[in-house]
PDB file of N, CA and C in Angstrom:
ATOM      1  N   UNK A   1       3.930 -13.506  -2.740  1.00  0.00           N
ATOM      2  CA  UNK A   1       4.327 -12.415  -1.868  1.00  0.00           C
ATOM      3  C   UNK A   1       4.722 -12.902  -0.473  1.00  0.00           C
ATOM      4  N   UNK A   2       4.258 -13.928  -0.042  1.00  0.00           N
ATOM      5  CA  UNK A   2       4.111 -14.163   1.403  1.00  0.00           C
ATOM      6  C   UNK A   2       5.918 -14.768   1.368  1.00  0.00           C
ATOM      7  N   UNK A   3       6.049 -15.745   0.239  1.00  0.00           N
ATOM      8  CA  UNK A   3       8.249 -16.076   0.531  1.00  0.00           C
ATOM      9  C   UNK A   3       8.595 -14.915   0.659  1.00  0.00           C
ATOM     10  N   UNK A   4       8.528 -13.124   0.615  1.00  0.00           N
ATOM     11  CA  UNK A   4       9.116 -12.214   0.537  1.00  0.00           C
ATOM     12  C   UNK A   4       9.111 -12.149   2.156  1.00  0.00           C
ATOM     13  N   UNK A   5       8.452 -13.066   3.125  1.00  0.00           N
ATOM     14  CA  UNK A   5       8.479 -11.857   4.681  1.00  0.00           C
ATOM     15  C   UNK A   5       7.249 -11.509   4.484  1.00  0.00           C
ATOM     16  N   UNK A   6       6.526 -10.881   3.962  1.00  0.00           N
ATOM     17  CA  UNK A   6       5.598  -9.460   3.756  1.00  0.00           C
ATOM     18  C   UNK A   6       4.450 -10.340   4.915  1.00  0.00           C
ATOM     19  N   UNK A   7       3.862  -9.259   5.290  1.00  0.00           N
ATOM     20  CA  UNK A   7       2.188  -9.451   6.204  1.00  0.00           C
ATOM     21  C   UNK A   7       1.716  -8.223   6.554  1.00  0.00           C
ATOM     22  N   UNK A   8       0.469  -8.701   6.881  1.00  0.00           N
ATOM     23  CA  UNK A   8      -0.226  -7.286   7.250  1.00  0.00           C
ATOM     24  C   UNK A   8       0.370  -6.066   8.272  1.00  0.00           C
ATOM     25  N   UNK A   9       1.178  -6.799   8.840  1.00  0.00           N
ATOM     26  CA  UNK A   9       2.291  -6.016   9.703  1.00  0.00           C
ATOM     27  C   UNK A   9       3.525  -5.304   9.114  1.00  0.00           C
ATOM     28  N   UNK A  10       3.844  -5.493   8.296  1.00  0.00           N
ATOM     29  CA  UNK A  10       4.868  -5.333   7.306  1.00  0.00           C
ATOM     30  C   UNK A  10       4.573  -3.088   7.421  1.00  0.00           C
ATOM     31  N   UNK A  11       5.516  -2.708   7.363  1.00  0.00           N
ATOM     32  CA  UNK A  11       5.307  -0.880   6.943  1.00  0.00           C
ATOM     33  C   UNK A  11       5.442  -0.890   6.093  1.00  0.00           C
ATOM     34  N   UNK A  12       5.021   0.480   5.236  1.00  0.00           N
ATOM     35  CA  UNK A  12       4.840   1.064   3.952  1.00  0.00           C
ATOM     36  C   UNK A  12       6.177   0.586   3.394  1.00  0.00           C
ATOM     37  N   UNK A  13       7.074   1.532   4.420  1.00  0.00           N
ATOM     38  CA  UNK A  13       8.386   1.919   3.850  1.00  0.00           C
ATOM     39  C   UNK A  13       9.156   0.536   3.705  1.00  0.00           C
ATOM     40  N   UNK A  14       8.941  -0.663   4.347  1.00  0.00           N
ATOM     41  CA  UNK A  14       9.880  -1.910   3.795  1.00  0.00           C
ATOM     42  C   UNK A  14       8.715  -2.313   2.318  1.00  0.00           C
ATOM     43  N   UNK A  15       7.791  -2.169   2.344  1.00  0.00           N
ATOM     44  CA  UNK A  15       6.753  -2.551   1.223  1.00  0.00           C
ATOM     45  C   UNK A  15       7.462  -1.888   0.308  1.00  0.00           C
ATOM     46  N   UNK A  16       8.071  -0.589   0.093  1.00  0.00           N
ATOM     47  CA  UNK A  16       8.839   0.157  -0.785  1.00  0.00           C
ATOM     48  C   UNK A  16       9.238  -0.619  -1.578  1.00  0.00           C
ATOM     49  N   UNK A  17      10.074  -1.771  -0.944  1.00  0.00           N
ATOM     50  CA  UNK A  17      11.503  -2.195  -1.290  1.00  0.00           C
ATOM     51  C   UNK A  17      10.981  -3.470  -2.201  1.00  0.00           C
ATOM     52  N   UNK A  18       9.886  -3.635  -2.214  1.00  0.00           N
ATOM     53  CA  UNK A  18       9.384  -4.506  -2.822  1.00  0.00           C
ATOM     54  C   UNK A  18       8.542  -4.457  -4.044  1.00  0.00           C
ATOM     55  N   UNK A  19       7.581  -3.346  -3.643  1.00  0.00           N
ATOM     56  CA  UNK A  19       6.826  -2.589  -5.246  1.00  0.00           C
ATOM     57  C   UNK A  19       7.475  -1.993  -6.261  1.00  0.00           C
ATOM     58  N   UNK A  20       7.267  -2.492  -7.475  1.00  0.00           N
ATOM     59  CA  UNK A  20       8.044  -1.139  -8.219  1.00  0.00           C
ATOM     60  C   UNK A  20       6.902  -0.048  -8.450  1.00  0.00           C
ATOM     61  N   UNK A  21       6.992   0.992  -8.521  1.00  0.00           N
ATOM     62  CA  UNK A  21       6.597   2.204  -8.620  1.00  0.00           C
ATOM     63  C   UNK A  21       6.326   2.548  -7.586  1.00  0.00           C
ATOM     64  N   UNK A  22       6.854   2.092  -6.338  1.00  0.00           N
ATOM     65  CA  UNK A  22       6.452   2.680  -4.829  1.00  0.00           C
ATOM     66  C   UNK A  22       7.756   3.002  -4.341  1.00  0.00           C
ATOM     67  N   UNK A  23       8.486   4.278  -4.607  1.00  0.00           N
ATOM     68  CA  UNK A  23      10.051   4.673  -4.013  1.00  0.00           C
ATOM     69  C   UNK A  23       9.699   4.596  -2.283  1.00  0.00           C
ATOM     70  N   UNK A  24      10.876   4.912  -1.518  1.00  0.00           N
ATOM     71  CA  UNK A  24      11.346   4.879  -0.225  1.00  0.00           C
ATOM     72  C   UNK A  24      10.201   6.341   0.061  1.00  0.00           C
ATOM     73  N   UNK A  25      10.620   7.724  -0.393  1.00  0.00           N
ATOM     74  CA  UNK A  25      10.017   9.057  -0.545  1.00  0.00           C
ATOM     75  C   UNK A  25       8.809   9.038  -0.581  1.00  0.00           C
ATOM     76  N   UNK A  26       7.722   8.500  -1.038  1.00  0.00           N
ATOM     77  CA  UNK A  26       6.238   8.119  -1.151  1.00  0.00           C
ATOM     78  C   UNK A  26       5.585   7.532  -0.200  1.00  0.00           C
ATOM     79  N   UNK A  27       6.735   6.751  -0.238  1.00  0.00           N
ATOM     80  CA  UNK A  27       6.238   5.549   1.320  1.00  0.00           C
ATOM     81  C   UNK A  27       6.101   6.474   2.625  1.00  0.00           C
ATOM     82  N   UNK A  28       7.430   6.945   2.635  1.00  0.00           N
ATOM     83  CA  UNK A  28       7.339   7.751   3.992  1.00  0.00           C
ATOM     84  C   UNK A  28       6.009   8.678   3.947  1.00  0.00           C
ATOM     85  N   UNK A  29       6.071   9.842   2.769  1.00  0.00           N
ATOM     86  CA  UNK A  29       4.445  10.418   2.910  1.00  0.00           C
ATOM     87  C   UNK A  29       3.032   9.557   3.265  1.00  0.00           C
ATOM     88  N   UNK A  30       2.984   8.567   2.931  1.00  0.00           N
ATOM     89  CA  UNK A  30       1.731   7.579   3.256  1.00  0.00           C
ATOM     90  C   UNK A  30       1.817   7.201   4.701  1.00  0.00           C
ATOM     91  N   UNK A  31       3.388   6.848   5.008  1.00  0.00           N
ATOM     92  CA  UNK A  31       3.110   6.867   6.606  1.00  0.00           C
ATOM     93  C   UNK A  31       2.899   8.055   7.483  1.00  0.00           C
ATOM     94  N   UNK A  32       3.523   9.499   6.952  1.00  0.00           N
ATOM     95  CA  UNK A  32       3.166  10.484   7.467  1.00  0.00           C
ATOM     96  C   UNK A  32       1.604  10.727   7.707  1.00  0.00           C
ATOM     97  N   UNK A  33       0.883  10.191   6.801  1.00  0.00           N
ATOM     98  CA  UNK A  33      -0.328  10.303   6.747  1.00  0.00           C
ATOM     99  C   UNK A  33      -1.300   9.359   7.262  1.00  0.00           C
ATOM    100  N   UNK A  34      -0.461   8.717   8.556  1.00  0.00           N
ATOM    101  CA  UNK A  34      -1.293   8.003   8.882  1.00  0.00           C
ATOM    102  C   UNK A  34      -1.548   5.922   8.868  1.00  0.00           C
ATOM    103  N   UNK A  35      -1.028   5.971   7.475  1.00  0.00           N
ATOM    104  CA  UNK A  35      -1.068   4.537   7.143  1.00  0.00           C
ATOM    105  C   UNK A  35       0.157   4.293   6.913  1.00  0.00           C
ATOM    106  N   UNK A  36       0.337   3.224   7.959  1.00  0.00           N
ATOM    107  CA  UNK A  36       1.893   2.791   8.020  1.00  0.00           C
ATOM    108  C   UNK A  36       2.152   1.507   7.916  1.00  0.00           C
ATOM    109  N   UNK A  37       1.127   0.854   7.966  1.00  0.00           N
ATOM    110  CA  UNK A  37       1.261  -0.673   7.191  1.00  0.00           C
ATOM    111  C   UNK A  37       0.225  -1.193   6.637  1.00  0.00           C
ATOM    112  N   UNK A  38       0.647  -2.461   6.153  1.00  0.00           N
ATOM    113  CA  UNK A  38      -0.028  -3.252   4.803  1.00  0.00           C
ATOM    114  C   UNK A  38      -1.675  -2.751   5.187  1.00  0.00           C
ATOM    115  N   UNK A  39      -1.922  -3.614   6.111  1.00  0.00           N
ATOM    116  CA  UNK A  39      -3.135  -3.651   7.307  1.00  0.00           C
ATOM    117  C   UNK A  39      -4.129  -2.601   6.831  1.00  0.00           C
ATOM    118  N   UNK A  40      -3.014  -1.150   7.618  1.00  0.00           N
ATOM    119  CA  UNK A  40      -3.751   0.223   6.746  1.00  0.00           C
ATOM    120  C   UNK A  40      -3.943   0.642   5.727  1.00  0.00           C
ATOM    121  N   UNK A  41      -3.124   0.054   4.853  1.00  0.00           N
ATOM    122  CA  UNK A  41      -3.905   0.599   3.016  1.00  0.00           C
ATOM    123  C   UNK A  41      -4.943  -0.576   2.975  1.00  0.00           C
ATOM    124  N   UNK A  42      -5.090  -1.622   3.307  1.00  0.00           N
ATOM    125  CA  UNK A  42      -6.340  -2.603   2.971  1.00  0.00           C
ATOM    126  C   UNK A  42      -7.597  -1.746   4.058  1.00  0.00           C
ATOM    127  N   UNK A  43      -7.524  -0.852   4.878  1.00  0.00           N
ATOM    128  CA  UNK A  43      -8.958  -0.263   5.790  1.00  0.00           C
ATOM    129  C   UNK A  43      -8.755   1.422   5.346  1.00  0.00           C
ATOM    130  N   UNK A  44      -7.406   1.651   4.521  1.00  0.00           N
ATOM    131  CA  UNK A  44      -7.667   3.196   4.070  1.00  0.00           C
ATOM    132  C   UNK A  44      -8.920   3.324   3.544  1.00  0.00           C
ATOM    133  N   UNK A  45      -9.703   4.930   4.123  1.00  0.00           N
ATOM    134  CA  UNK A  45     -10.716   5.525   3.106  1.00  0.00           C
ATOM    135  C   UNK A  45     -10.591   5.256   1.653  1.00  0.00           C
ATOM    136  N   UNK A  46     -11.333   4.793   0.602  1.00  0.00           N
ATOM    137  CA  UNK A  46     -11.140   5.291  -1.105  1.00  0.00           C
ATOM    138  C   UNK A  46     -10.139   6.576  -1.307  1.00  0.00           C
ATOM    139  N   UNK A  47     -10.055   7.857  -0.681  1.00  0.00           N
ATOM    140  CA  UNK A  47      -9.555   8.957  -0.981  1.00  0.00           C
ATOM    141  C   UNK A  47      -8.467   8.945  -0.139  1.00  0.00           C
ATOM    142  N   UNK A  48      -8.572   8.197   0.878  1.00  0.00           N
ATOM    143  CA  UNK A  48      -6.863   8.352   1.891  1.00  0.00           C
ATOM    144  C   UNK A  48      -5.508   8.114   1.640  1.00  0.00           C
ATOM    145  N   UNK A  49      -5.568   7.331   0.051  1.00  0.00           N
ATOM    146  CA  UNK A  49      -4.177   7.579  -0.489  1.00  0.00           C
ATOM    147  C   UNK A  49      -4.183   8.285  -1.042  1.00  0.00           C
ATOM    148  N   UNK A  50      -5.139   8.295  -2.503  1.00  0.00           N
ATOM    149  CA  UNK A  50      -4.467   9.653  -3.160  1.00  0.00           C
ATOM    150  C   UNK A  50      -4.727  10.776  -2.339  1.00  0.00           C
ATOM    151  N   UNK A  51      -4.972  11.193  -1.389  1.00  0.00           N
ATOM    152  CA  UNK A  51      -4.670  12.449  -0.777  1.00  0.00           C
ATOM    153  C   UNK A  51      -3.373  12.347  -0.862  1.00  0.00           C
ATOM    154  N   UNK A  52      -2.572  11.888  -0.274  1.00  0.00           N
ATOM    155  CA  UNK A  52      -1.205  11.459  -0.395  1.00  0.00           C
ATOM    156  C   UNK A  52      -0.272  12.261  -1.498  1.00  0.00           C
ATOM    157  N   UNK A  53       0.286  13.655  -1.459  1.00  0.00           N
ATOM    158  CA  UNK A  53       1.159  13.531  -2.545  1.00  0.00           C
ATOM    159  C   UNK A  53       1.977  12.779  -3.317  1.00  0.00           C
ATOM    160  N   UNK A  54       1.846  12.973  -4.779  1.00  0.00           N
ATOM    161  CA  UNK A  54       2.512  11.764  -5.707  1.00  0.00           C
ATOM    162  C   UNK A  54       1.991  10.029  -5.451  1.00  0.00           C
ATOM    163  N   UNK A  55       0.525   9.927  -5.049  1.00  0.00           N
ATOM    164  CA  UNK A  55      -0.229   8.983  -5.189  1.00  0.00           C
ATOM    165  C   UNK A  55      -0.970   8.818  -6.021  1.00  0.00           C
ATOM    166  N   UNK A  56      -1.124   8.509  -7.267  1.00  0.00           N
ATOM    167  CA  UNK A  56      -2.344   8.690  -8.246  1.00  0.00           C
ATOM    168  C   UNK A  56      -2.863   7.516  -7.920  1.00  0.00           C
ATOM    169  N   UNK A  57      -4.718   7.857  -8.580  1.00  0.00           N
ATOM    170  CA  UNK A  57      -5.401   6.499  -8.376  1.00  0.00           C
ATOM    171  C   UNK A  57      -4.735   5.422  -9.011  1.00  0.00           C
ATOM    172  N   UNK A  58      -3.987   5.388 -10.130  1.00  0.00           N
ATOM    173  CA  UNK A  58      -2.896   4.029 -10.495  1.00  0.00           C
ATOM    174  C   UNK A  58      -2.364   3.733  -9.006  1.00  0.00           C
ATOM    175  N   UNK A  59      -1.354   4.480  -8.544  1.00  0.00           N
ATOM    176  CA  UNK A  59      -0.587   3.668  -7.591  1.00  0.00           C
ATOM    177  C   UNK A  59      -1.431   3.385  -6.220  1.00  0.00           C
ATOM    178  N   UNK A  60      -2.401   4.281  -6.269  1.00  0.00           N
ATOM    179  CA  UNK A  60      -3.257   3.650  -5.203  1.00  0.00           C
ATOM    180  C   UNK A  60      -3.638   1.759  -5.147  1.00  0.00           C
ATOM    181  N   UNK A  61      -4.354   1.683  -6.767  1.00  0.00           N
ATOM    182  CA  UNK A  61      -4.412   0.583  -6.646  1.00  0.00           C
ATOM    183  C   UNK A  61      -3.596  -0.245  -6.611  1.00  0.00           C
ATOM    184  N   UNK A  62      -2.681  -0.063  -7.405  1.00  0.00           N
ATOM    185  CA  UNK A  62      -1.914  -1.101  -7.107  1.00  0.00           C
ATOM    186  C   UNK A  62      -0.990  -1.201  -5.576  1.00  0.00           C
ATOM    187  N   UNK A  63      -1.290  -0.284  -4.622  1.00  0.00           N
ATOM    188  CA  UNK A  63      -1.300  -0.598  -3.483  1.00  0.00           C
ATOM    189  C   UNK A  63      -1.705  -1.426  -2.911  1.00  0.00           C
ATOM    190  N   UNK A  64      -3.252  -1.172  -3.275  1.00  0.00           N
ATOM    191  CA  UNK A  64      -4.378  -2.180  -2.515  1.00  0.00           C
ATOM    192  C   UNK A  64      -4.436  -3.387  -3.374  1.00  0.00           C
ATOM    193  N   UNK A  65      -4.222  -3.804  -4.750  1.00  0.00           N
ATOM    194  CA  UNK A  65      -3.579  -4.820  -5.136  1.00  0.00           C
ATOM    195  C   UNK A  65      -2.874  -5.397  -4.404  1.00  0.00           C
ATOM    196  N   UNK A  66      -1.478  -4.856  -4.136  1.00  0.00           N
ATOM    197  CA  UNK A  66      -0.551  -5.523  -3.617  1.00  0.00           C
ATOM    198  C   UNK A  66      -0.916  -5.875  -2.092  1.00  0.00           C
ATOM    199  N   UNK A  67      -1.896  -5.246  -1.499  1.00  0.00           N
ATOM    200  CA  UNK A  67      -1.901  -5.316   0.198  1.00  0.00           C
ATOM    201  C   UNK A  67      -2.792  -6.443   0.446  1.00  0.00           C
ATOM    202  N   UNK A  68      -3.886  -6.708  -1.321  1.00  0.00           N
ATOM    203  CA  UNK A  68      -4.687  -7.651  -1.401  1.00  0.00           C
ATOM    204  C   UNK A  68      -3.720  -9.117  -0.993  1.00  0.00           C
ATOM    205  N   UNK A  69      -3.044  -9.279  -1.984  1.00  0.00           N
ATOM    206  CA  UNK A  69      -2.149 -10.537  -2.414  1.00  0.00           C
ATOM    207  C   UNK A  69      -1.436 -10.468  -1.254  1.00  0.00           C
ATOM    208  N   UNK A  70      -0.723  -9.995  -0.643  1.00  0.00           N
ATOM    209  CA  UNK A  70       0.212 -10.305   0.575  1.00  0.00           C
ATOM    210  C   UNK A  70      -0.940 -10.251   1.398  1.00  0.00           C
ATOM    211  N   UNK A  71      -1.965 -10.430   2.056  1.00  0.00           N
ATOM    212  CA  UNK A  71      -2.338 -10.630   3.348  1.00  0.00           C
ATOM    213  C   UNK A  71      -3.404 -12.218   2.784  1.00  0.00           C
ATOM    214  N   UNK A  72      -3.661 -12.273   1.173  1.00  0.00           N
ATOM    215  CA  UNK A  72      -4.118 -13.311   0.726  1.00  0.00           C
ATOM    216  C   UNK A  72      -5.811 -13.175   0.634  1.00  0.00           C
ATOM    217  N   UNK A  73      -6.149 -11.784   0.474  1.00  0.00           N
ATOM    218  CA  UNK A  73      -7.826 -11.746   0.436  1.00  0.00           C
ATOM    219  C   UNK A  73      -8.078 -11.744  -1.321  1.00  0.00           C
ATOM    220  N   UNK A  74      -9.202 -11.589  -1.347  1.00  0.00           N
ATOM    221  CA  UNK A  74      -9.647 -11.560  -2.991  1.00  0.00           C
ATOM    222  C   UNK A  74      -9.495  -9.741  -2.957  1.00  0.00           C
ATOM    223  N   UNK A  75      -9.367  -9.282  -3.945  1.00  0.00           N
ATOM    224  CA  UNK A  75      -9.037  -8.221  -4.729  1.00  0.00           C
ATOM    225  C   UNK A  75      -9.823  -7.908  -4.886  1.00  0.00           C
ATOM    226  N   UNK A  76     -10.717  -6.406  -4.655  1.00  0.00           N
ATOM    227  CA  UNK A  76     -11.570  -5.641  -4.742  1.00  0.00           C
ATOM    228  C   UNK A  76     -11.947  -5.048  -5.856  1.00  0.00           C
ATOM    229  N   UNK A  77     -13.159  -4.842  -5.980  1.00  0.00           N
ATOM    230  CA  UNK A  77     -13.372  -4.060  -7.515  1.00  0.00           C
ATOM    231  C   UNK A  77     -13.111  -2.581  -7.036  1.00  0.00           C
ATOM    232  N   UNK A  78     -12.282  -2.105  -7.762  1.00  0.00           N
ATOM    233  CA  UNK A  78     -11.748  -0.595  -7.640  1.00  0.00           C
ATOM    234  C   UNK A  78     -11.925   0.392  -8.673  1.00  0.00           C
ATOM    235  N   UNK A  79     -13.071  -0.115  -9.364  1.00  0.00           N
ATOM    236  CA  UNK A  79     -14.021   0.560  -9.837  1.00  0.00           C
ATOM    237  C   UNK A  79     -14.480   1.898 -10.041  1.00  0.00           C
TER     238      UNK A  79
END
């Protein structure tokens, strides 16, 4: 992830362009809500994405998957 550019600084909405199952439209709601980069989905509440319309706990994780691997921490049990 890290040859892509990406870091904890990175916003939702360029992260878009990189996840599949994360459109441009989703992204923006997650930043509406607050979390607008990588940074912030790795310190979001458990419930602060899927609050998120069209966030299911799938794409949650694999949010925090992905926010795992680009900033380079170990991967959480999401349990």
């Amino acid at each position: 992830m890290r040859s892509d550019g990406l870091d904890a600084t990175t916003d939702v909405v360029t992260l878009a362009d990189h996840v599949d199952g994360l459109g441009e439209s989703v992204a923006r709601r997650i930043d509406d809500k607050g979390i607008e980069t990588v940074a912030d989905i790795l310190i979001a509440d458990e419930g602060a994405l899927t609050d998120v319309p069209y966030v299911s706990e799938t794409r949650a994780d694999l949010l925090r998957e992905t926010a795992d691997a680009i900033v380079d921490v170990e991967p959480r049990d999401v349990d």
